[in-house]
N, C-alpha and C. Protein backbone atom coordinates (compact mmCIF):
# COMPACT_ATOMS: atom_id res chain seq x y z
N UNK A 1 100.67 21.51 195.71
CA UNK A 1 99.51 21.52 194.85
C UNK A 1 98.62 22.69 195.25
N UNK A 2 98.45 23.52 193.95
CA UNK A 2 97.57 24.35 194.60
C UNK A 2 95.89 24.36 194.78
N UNK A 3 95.22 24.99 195.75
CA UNK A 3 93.78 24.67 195.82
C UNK A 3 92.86 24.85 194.59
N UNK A 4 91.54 24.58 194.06
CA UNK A 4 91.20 24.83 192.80
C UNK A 4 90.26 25.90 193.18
N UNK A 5 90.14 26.90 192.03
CA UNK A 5 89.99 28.41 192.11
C UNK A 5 88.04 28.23 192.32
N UNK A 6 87.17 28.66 192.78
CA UNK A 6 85.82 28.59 192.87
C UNK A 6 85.49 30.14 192.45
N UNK A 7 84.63 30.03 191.71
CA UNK A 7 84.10 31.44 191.20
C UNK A 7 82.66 31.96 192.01
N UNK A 8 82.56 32.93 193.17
CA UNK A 8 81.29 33.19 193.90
C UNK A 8 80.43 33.35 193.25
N UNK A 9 80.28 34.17 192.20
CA UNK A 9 79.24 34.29 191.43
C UNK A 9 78.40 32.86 191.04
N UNK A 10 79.20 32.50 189.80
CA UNK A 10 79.03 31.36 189.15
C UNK A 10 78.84 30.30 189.27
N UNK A 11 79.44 29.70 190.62
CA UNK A 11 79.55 28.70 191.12
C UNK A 11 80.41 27.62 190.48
N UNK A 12 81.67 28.33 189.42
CA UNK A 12 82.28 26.72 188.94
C UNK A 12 83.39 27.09 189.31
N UNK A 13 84.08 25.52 189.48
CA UNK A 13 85.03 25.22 189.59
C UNK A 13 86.17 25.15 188.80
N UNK A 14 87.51 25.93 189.00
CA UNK A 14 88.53 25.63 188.00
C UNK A 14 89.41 24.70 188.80
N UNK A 15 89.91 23.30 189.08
CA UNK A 15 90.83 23.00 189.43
C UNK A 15 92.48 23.71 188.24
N UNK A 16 93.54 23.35 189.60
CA UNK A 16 94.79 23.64 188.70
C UNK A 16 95.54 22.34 187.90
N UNK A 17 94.72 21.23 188.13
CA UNK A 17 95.28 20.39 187.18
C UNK A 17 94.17 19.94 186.19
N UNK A 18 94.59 19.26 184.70
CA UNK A 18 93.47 18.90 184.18
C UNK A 18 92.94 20.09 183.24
N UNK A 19 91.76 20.11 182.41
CA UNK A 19 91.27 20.84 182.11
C UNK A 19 89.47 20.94 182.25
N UNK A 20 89.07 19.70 183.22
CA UNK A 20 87.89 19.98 183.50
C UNK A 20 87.41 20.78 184.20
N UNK A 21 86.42 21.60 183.76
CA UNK A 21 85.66 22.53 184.69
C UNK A 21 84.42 21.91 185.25
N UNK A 22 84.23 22.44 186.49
CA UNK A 22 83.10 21.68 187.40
C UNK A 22 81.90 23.06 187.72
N UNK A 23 80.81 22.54 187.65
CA UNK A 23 79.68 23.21 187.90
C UNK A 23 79.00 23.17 189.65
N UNK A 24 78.67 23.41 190.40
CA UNK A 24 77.90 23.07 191.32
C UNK A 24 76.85 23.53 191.49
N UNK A 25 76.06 22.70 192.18
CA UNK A 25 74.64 23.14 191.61
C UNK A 25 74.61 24.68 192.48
N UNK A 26 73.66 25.25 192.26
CA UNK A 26 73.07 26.06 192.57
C UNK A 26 73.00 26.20 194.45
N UNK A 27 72.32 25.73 194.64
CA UNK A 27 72.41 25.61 196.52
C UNK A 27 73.74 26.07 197.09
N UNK A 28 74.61 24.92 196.37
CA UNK A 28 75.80 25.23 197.44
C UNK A 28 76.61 26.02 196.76
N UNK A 29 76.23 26.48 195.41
CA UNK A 29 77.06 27.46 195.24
C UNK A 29 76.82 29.03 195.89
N UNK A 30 75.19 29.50 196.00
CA UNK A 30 75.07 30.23 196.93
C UNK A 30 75.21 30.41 198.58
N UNK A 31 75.79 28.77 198.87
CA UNK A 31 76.39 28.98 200.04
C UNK A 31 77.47 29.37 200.22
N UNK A 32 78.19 28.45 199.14
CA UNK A 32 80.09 28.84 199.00
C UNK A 32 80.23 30.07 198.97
N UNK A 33 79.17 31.08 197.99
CA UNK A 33 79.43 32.69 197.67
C UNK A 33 78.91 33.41 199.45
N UNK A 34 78.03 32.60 199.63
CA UNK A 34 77.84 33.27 200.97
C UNK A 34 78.81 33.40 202.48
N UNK A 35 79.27 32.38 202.39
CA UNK A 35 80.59 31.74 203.20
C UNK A 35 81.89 32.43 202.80
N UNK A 36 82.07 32.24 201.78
CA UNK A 36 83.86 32.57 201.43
C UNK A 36 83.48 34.18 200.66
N UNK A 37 83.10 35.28 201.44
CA UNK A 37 82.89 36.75 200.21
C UNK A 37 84.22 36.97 199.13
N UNK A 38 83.95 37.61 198.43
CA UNK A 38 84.97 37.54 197.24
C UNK A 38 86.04 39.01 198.12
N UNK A 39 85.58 39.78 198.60
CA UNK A 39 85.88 40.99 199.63
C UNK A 39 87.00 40.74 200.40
N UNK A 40 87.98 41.08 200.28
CA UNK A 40 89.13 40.04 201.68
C UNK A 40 88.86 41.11 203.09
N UNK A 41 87.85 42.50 202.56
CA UNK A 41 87.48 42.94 204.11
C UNK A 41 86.70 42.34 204.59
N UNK A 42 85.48 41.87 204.26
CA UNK A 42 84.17 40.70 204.42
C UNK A 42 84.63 39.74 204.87
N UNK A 43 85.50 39.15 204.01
CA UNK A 43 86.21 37.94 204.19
C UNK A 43 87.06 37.78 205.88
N UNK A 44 87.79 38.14 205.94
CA UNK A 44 88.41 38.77 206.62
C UNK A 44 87.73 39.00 208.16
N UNK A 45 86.36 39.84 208.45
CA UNK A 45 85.50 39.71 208.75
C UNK A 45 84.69 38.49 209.44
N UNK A 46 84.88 37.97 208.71
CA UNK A 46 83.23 36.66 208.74
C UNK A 46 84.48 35.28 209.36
N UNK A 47 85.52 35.34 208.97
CA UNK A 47 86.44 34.18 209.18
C UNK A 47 87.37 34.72 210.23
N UNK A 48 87.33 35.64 210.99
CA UNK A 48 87.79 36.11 212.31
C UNK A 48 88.08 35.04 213.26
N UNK A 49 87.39 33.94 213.66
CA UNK A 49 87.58 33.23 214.38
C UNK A 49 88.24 32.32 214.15
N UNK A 50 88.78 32.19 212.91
CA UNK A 50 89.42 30.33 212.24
C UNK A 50 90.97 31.50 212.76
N UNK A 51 91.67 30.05 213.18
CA UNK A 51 92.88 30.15 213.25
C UNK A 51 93.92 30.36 212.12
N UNK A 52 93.49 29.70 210.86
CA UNK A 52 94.53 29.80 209.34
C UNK A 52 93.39 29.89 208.86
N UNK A 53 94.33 31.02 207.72
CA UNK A 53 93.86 31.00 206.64
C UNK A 53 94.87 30.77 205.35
N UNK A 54 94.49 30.56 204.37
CA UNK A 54 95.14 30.51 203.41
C UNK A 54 95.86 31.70 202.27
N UNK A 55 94.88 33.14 202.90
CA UNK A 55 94.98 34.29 201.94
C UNK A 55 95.70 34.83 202.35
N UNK A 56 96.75 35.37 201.86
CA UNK A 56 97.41 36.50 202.25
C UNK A 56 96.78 37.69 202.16
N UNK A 57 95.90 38.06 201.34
CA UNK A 57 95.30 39.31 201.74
C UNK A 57 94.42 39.11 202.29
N UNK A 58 93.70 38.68 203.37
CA UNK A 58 93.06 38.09 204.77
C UNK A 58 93.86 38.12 205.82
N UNK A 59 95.57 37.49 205.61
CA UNK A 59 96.32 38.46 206.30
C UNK A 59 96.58 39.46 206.61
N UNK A 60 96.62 39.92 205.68
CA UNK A 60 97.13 41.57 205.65
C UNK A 60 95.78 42.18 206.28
N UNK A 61 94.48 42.03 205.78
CA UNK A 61 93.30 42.67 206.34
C UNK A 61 93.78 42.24 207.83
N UNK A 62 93.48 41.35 208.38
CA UNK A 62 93.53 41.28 209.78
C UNK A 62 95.05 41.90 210.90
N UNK A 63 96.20 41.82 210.06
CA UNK A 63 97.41 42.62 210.34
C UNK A 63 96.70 44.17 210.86
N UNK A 64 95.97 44.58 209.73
CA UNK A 64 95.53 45.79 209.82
C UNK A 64 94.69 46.71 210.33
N UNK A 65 93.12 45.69 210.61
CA UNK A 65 92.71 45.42 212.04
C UNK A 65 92.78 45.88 213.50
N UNK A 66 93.75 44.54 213.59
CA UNK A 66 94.45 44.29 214.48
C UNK A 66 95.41 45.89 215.09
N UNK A 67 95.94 46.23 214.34
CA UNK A 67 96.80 47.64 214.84
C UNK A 67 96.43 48.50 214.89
N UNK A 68 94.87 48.91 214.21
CA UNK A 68 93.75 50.27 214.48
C UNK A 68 93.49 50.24 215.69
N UNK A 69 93.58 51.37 215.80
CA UNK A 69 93.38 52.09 217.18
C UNK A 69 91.71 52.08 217.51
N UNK A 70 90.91 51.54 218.76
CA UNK A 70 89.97 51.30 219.42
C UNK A 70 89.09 52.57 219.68
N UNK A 71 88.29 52.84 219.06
CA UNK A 71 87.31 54.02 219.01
C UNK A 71 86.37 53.56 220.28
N UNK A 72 85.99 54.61 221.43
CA UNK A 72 85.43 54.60 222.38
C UNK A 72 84.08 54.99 221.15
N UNK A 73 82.63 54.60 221.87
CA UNK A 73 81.95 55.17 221.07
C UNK A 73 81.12 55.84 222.54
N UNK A 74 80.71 57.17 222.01
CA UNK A 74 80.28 58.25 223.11
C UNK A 74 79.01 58.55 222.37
N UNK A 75 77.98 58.52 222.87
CA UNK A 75 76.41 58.99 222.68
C UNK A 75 76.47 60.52 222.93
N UNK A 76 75.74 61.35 221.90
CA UNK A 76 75.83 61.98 221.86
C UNK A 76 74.22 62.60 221.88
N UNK A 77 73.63 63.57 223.10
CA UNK A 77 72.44 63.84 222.97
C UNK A 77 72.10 65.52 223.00
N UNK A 78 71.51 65.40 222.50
CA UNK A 78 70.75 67.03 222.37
C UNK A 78 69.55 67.00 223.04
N UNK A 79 70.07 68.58 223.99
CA UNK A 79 69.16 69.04 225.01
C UNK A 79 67.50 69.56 224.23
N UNK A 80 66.86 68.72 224.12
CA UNK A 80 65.40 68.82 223.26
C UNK A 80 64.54 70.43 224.39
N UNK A 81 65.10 70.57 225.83
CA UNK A 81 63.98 71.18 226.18
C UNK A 81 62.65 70.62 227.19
N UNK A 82 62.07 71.26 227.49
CA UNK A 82 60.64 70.82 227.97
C UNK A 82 59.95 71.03 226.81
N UNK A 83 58.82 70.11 226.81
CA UNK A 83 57.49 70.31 225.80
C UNK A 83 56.53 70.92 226.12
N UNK A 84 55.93 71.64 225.27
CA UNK A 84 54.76 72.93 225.55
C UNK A 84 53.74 72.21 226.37
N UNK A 85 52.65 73.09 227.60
CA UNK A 85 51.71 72.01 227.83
C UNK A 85 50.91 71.92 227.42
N UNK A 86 50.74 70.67 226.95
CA UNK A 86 49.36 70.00 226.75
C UNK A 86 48.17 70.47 226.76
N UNK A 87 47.21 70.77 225.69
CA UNK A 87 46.22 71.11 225.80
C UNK A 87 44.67 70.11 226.42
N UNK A 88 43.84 70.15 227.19
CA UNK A 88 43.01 69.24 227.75
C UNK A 88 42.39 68.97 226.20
N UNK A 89 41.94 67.26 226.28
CA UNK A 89 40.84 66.86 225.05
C UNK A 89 39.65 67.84 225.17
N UNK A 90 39.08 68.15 223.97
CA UNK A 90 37.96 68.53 223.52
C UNK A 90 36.74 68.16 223.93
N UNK A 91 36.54 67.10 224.39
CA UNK A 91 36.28 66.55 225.50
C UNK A 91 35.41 66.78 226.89
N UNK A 92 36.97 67.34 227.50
CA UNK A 92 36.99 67.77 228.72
C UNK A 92 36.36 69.10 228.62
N UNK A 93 37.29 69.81 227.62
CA UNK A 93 37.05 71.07 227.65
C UNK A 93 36.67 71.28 226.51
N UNK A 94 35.59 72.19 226.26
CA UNK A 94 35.35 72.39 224.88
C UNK A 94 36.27 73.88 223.98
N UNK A 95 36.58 73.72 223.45
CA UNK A 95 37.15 74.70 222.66
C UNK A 95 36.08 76.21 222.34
N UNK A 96 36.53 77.44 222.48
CA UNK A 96 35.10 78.47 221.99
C UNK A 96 35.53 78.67 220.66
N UNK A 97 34.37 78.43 219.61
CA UNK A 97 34.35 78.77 218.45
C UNK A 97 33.52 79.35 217.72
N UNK A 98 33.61 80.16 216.81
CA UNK A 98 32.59 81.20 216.62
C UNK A 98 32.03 80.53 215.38
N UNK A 99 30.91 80.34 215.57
CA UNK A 99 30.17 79.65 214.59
C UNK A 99 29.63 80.88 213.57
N UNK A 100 29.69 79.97 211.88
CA UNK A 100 29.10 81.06 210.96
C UNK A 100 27.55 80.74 210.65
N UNK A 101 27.11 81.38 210.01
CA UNK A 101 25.86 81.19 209.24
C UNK A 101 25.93 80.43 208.21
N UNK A 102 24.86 79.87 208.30
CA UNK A 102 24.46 78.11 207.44
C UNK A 102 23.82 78.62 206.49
N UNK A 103 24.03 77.68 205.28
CA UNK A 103 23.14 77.91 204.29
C UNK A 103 21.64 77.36 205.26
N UNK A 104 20.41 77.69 204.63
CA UNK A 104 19.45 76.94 204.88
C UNK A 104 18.93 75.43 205.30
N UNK A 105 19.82 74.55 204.06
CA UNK A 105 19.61 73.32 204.10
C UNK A 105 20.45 72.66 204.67
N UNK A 106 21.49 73.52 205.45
CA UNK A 106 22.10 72.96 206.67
C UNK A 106 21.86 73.73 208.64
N UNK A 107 22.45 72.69 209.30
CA UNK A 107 22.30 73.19 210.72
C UNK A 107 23.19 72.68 211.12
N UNK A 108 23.81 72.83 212.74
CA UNK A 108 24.06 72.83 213.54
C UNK A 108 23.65 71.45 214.59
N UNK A 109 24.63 70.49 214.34
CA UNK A 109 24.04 69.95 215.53
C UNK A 109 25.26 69.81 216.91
N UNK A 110 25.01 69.39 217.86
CA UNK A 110 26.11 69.15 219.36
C UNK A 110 26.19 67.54 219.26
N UNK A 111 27.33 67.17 219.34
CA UNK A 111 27.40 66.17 219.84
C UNK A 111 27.34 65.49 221.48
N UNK A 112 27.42 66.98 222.22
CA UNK A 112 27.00 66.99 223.55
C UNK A 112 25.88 67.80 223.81
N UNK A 113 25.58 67.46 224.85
CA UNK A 113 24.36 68.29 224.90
C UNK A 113 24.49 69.72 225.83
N UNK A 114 25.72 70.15 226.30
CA UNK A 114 26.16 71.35 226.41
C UNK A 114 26.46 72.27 225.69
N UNK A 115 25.87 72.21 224.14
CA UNK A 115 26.58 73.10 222.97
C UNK A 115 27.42 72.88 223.10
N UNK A 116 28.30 71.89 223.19
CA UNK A 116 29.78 71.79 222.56
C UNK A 116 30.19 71.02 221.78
N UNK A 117 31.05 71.00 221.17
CA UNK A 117 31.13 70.28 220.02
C UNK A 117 30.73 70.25 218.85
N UNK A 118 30.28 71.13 218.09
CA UNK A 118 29.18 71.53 217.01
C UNK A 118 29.55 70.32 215.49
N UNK A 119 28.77 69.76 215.22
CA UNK A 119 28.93 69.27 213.49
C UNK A 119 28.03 69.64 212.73
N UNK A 120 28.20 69.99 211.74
CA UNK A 120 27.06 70.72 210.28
C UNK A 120 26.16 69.36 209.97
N UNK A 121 25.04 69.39 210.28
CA UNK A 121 24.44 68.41 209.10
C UNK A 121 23.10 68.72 208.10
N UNK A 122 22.25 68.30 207.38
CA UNK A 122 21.46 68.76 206.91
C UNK A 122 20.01 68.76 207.82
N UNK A 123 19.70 70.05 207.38
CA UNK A 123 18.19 70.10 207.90
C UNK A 123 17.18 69.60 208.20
N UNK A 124 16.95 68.79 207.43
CA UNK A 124 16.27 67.82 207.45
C UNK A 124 16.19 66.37 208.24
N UNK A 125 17.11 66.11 208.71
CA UNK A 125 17.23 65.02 209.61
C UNK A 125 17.10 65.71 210.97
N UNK A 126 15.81 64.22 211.45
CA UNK A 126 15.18 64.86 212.90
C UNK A 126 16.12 64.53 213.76
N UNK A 127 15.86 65.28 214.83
CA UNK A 127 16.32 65.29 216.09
C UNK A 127 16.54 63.88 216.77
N UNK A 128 15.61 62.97 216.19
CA UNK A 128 15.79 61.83 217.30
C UNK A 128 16.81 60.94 217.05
């Protein structure tokens, strides 16, 4: 007797005797499609560990497998170099920059009080 045919997609059932077709719901039909891939490499794959199977082309995938030759896998790295050094934060050190001329209704202020650091703001806002 042969097994009855299950469609992954669809989820129905054709048995080989009879002419009823069977539906399953939804759930386990996305399990069945998830479980059994329609792929006999997937297949093949995912059912590695069961002792029988029923497919011959699940056979044959694993025949085939089985007799490929074992790829060492070797890392492969590229010599990047040393990295340029590091410049100190702005911070630490202040950068020299040549400041331009402001319109009027702007200035110059420091965010430190060493002149360093300069931000533009308007004129009008006091000092304190």
């Amino acid at each position: 007797m042969m097994p009855p045919i299950v469609e992954n997609q669809s989820g129905i059932i054709y048995p080989p005797y009879g002419h009823n077709n069977f539906q399953l719901k939804p759930n386990v039909a996305n399990t069945f499609a998830l479980e059994n891939p329609s792929d006999p490499w997937e297949a093949c794959i995912m059912h590695s560990q069961e002792e029988n199977s029923n497919s011959p082309a699940l056979k044959e995938c694993a025949r085939y497998l089985q007799r490929a030759e074992r790829m060492e896998r070797r890392n492969k790295y590229m010599d990047l170099g040393t990295a340029p050094p590091q410049q100190p934060p702005s911070i630490q050190k202040a950068p020299t920059l040549e400041l331009k001329q402001l319109p009027s209704h702007l200035r110059y202020a420091y965010l430190i009080e060493s002149s360093t650091l300069p931000v533009i703001i308007a004129n009008s806002i006091n000092k304190d």
